[in-house]
Protein backbone atom coordinates (compact mmCIF):
# COMPACT_ATOMS: atom_id res chain seq x y z
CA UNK A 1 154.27 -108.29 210.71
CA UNK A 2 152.10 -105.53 212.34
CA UNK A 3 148.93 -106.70 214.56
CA UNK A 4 147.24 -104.14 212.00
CA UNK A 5 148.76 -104.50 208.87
CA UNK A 6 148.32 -101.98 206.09
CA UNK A 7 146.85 -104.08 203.12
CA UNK A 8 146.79 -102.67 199.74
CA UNK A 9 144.29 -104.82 196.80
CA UNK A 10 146.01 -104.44 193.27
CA UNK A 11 142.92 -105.02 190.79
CA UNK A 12 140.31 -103.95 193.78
CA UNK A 13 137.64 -103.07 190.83
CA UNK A 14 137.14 -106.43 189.43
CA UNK A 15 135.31 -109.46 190.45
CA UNK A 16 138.13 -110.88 193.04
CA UNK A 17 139.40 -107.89 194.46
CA UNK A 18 135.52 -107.42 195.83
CA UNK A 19 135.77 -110.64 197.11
CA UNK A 20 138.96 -109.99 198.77
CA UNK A 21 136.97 -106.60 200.37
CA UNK A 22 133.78 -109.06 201.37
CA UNK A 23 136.46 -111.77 202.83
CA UNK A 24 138.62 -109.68 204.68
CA UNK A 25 135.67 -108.47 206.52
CA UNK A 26 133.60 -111.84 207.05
CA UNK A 27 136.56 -113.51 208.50
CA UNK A 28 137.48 -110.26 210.62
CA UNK A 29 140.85 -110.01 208.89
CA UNK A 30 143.08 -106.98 210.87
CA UNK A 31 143.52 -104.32 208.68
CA UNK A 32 145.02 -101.11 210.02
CA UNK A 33 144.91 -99.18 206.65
CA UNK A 34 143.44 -100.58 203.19
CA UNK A 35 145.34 -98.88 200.43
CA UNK A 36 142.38 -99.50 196.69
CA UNK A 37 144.44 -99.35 193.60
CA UNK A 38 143.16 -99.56 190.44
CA UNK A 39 144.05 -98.43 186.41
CA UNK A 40 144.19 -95.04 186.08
CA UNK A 41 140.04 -95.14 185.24
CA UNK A 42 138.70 -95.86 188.46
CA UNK A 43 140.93 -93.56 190.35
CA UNK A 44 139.17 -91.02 192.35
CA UNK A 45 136.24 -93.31 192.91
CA UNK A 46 135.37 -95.33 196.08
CA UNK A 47 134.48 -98.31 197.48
CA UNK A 48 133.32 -99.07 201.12
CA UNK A 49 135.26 -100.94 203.76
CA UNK A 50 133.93 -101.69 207.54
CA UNK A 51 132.25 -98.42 207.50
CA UNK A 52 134.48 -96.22 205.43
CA UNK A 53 134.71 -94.79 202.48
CA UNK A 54 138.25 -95.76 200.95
CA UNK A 55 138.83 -93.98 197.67
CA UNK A 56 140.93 -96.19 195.01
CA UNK A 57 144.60 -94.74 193.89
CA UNK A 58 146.13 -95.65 190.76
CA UNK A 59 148.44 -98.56 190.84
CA UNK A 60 151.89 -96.86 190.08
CA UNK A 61 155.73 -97.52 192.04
CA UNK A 62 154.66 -95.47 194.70
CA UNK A 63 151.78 -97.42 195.78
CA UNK A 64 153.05 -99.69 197.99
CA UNK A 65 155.89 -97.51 200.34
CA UNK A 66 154.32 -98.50 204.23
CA UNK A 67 152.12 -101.46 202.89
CA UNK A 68 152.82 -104.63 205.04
CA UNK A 69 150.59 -107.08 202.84
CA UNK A 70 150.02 -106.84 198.83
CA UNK A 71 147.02 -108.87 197.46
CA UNK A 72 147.00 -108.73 193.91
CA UNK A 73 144.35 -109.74 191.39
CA UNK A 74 145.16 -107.91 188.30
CA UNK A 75 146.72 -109.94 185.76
CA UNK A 76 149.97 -111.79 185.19
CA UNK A 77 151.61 -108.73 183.62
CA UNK A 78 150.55 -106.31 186.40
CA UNK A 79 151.98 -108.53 188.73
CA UNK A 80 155.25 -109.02 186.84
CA UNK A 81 155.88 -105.39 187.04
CA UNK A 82 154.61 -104.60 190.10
CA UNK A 83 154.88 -107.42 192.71
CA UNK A 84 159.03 -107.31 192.37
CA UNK A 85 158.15 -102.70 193.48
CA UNK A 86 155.82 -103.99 196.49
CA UNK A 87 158.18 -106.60 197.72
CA UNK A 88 161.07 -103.78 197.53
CA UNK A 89 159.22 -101.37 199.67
CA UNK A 90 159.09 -104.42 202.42
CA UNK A 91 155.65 -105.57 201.40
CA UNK A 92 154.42 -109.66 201.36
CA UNK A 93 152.76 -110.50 198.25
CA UNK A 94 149.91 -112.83 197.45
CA UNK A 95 149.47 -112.94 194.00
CA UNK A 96 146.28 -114.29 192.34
CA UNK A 97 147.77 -114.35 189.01
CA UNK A 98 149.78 -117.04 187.29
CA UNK A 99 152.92 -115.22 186.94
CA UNK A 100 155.15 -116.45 189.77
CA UNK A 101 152.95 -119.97 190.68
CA UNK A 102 155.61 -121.89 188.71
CA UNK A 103 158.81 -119.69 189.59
CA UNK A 104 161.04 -122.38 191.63
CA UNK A 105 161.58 -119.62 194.53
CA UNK A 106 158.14 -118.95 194.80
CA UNK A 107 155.81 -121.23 197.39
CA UNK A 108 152.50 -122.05 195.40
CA UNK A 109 150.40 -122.73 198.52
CA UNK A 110 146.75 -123.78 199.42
CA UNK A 111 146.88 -123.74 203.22
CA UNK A 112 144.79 -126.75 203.81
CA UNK A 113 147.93 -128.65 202.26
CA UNK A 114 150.62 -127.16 202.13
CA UNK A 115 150.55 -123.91 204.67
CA UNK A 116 154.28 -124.69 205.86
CA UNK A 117 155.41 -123.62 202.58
CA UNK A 118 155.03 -119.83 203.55
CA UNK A 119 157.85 -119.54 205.61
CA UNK A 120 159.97 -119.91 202.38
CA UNK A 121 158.68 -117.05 201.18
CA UNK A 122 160.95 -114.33 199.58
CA UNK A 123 158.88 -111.58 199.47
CA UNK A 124 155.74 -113.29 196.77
CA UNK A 125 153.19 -116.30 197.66
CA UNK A 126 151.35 -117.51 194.71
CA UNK A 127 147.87 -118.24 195.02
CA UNK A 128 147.40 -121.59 192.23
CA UNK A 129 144.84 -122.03 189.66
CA UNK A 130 141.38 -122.17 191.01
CA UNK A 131 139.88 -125.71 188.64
CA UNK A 132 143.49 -126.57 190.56
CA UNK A 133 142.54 -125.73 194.10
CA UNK A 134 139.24 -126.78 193.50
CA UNK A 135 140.20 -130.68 193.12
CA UNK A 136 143.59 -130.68 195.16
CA UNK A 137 141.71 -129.61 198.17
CA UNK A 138 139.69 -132.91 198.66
CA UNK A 139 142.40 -135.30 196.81
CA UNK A 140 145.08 -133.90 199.24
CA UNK A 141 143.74 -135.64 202.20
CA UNK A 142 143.41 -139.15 200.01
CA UNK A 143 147.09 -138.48 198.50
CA UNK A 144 148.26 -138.83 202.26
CA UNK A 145 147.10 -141.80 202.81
CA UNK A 146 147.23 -144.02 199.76
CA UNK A 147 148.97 -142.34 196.63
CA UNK A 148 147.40 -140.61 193.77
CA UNK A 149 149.26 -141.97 190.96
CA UNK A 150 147.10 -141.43 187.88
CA UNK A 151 144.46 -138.34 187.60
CA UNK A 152 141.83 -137.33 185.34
CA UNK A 153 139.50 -134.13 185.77
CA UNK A 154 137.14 -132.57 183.54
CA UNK A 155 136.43 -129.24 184.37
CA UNK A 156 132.92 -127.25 184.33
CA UNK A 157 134.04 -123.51 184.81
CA UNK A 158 132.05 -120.80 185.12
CA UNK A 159 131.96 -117.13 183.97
CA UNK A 160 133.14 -116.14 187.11
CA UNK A 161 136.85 -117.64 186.54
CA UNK A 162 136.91 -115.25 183.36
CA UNK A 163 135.91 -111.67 185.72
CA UNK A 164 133.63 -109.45 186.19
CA UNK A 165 133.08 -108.38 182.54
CA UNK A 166 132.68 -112.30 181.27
CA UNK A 167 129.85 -112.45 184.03
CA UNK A 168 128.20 -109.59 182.67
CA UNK A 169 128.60 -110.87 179.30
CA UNK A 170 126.66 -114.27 180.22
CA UNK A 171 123.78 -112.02 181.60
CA UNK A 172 123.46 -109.98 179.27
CA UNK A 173 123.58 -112.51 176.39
CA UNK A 174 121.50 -114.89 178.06
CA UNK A 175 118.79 -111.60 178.56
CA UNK A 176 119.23 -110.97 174.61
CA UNK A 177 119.11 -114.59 173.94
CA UNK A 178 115.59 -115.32 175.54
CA UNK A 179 114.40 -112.41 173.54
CA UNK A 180 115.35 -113.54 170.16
CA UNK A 181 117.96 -110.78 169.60
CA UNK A 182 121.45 -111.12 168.49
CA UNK A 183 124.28 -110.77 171.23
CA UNK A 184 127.66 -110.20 169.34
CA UNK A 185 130.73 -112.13 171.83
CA UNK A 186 132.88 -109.17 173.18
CA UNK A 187 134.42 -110.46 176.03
CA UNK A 188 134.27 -114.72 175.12
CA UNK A 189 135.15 -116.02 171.62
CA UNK A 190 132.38 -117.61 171.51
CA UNK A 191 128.25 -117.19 171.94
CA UNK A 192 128.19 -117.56 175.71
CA UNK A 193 124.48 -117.91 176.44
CA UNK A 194 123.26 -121.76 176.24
CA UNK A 195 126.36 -122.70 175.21
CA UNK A 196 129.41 -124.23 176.18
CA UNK A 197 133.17 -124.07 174.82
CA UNK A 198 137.12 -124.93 175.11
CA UNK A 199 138.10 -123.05 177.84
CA UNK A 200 138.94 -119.57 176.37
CA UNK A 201 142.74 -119.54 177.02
CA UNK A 202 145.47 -119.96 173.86
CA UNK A 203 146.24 -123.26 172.44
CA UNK A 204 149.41 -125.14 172.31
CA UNK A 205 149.64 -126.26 168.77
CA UNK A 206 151.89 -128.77 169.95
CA UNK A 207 150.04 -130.99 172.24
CA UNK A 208 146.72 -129.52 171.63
CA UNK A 209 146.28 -128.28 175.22
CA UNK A 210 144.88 -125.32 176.33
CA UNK A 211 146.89 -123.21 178.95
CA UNK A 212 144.19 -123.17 182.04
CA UNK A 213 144.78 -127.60 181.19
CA UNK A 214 148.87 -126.89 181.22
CA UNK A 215 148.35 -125.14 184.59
CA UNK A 216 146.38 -127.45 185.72
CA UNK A 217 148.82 -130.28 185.23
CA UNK A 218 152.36 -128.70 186.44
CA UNK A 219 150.86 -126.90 189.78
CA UNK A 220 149.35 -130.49 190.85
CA UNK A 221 152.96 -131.58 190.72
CA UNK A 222 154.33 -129.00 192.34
CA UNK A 223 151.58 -128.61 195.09
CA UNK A 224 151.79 -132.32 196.25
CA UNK A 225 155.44 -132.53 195.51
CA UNK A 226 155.20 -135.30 193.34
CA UNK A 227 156.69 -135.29 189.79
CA UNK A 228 155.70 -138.55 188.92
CA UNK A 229 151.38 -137.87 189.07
CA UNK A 230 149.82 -138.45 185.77
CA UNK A 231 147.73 -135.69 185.28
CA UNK A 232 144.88 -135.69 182.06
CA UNK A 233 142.85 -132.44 182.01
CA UNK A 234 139.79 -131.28 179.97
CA UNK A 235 138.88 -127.43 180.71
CA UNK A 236 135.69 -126.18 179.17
CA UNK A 237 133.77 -123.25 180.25
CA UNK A 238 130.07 -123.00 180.62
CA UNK A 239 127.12 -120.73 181.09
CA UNK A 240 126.95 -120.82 184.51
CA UNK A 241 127.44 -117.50 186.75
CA UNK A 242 129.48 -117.91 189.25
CA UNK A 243 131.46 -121.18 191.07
CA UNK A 244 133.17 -124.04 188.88
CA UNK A 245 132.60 -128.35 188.94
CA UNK A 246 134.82 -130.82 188.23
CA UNK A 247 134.03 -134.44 187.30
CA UNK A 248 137.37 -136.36 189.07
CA UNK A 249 138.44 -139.87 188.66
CA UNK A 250 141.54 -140.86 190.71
CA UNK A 251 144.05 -143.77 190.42
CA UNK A 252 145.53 -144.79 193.40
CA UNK A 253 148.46 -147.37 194.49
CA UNK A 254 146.89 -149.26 196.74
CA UNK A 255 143.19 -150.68 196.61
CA UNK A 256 140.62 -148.05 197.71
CA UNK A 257 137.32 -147.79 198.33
CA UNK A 258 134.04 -145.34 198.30
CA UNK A 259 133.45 -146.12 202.08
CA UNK A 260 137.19 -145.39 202.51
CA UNK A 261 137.06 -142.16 200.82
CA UNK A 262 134.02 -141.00 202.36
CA UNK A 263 135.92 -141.49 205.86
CA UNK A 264 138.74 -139.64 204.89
CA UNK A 265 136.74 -136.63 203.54
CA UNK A 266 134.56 -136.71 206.12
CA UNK A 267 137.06 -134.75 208.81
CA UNK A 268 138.84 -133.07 205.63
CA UNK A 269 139.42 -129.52 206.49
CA UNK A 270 137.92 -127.24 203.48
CA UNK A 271 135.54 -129.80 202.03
CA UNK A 272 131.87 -130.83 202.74
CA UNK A 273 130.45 -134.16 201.53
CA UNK A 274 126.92 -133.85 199.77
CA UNK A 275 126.31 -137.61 198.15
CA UNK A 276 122.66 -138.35 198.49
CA UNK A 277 122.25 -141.41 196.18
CA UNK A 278 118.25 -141.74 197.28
CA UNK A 279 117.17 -137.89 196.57
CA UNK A 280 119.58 -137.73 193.59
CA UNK A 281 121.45 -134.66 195.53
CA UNK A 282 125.02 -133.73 194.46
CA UNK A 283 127.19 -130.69 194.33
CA UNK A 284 126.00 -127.99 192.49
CA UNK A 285 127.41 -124.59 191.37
CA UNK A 286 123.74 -123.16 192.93
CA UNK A 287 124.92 -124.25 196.29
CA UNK A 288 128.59 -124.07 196.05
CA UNK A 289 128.26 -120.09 195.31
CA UNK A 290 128.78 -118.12 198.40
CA UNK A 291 130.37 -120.98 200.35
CA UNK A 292 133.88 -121.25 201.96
CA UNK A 293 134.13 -125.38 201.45
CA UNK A 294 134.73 -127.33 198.19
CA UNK A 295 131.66 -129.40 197.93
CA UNK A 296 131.82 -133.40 197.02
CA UNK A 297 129.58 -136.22 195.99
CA UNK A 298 129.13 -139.07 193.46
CA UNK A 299 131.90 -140.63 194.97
CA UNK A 300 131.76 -144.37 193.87
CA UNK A 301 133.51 -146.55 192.50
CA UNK A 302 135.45 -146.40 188.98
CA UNK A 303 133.90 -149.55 187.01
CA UNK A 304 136.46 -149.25 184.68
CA UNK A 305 139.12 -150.24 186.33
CA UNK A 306 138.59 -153.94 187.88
CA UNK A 307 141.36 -153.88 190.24
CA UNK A 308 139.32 -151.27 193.13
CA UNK A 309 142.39 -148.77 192.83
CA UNK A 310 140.00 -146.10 191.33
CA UNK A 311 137.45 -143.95 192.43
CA UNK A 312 135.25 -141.56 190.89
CA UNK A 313 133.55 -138.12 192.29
CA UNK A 314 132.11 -134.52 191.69
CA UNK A 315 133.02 -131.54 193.37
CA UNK A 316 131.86 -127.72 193.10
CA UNK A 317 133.39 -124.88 194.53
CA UNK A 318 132.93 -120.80 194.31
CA UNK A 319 135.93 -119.72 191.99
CA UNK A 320 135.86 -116.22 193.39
CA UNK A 321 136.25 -117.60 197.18
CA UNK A 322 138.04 -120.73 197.65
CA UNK A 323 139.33 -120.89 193.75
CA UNK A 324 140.56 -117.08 194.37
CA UNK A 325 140.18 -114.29 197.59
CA UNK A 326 139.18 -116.80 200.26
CA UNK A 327 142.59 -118.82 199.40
CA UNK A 328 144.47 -115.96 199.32
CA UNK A 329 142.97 -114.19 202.37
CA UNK A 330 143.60 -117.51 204.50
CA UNK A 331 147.54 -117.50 203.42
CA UNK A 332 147.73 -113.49 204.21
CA UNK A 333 146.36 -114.51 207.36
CA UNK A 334 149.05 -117.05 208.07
CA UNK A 335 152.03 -114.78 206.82
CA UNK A 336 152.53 -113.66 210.42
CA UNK A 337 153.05 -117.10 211.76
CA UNK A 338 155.37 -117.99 209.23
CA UNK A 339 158.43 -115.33 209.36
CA UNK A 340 160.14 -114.94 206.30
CA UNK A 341 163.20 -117.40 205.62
């Protein structure tokens, strides 16, 4: 890998592959050439990077001949097609979609856990779920040291997780909303202003859960390696702009408690406790937006369970940084230490 890569951002239009742009540049990222692609509608247009004016391409076979690293952020189809055409032309690729994250020969990696898994790279890294990374990041650390064995999150996910254009929907609704004029849903299936919902992904008839609750489930196995984690999931999404929650209760082997969690989290790279009991101060999508670190409080103890093995919390995190571009910008970033196998 070159000292100054090139660096082309599939989906560099919507709301992640800005945040890739603002990323790359806060965390001084080396970038010898940034290749924009786009659909064929933005082509021709520009964006600004470090001082420049880059102007977008469309995406097509050719876009990625002389690119060293591919960040992607354009749907699971896009990627199918055109991850296997970047890796060809000798590009690494970082894909923020869910196309590849459960492919056996593909590492699903969040750094803070699991970084080692790059160098088994062949050619695709998979950047998980974000209500995934969003718990795993602070339950890694506690996994370590006394086992997770039973897990139950209910998720709080904002517009963000759905794009730009579900973002712009909330606004706008919310605007038409407070004026007592009727918003038809285009983008959510659902009235989206001061209201909440089943997180707007397809059904399995079967078990009855949705697919962002599937994902959930099967990458926490994978990530942490461990088949035998009970995993419950509820996903909902609600009218908030921009960085999801999660309410987390955690079953562990051994006998743990809040003091003993608070330790461990304490020097937990990625996370930042904020658990004042006395001012009634916890995290909160408000303060989580714009910030690197998955945020955790209301850690205590689980009351249901008698026998001290369980512990509940809250955590917040922005879903376009460390649930999306910040995640995949800190992998890129180690793709140089880690050689491909």
């Amino acid at each position: 890998m070159k000292n100054d890569p090139v660096v082309a951002i599939a989906g560099v239009t919507g709301a992640v592959g800005a945040e890739f742009i603002a990323t790359m540049d806060r965390r001084g990222f080396r970038v010898g050439q940034l290749r924009a692609l786009a659909s064929a509608r933005s082509a021709g247009k520009t964006i600004d990077f470090r001082g420049q004016k880059v102007v977008i391409e469309e995406l097509n076979d050719k876009s990625f001949e002389g690119v060293d690293i591919a960040l992607f952020s354009a749907g699971g189809g896009i990627a199918r097609k055109f991850a296997p055409i970047a890796v060809k032309a000798g590009a690494v690729v970082v894909d923020n979609s869910s196309a590849f994250r459960m492919d056996p020969n593909v590492p699903l990696v969040i750094p803070e856990i699991n970084a080692s898994r790059i160098r088994e790279h062949k050619g695709i890294i998979a950047n998980p779920n974000c209500a995934a990374i969003t718990a795993l990041v602070p339950l890694w650390p506690i996994h370590q040291r006394n086992r997770i064995k039973r897990l139950i999150l209910s998720t709080y996910q904002a517009a963000s997780g759905a794009g730009a254009a579900a973002m712009e929907e909330l606004i706008e609704s919310t605007r038409a909303n407070l004026k007592g004029e009727a918003y038809p849903p285009k983008v959510m299936p659902h009235p989206y202003a001061f209201n909440l919902f089943n997180h707007n992904t397809a059904i399995d008839p079967e078990t009855g859960y949705n697919d962002e609750e599937t994902k959930v489930i099967k990458e926490t196995r994978k990530i942490f390696e461990d088949d035998r984690i009970a995993v419950g999931v509820t996903c909902v999404r609600v009218p908030v702009l921009r960085a999801h929650c999660e309410a987390i209760t955690f079953e562990c082997e051994n006998p743990i408690t809040e003091d003993q969690v608070r330790a461990i989290l304490s020097n937990a790279p990625g996370v930042k406790i904020v658990d004042d009991r006395t001012k009634n101060y916890f995290p909160m999508p408000i303060d989580a937006s714009g910030q690197d670190d998955v945020m955790v409080g209301r850690i205590r103890k689980d009351l249901s369970d008698p026998s001290g093995h369980s512990i509940s919390m809250f955590v917040a995190a922005d879903q376009l940084l460390k649930g999306a571009a910040l995640n995949a910008i800190q992998i890129a970033e180690l793709v140089p230490q880690h050689a491909m196998a």
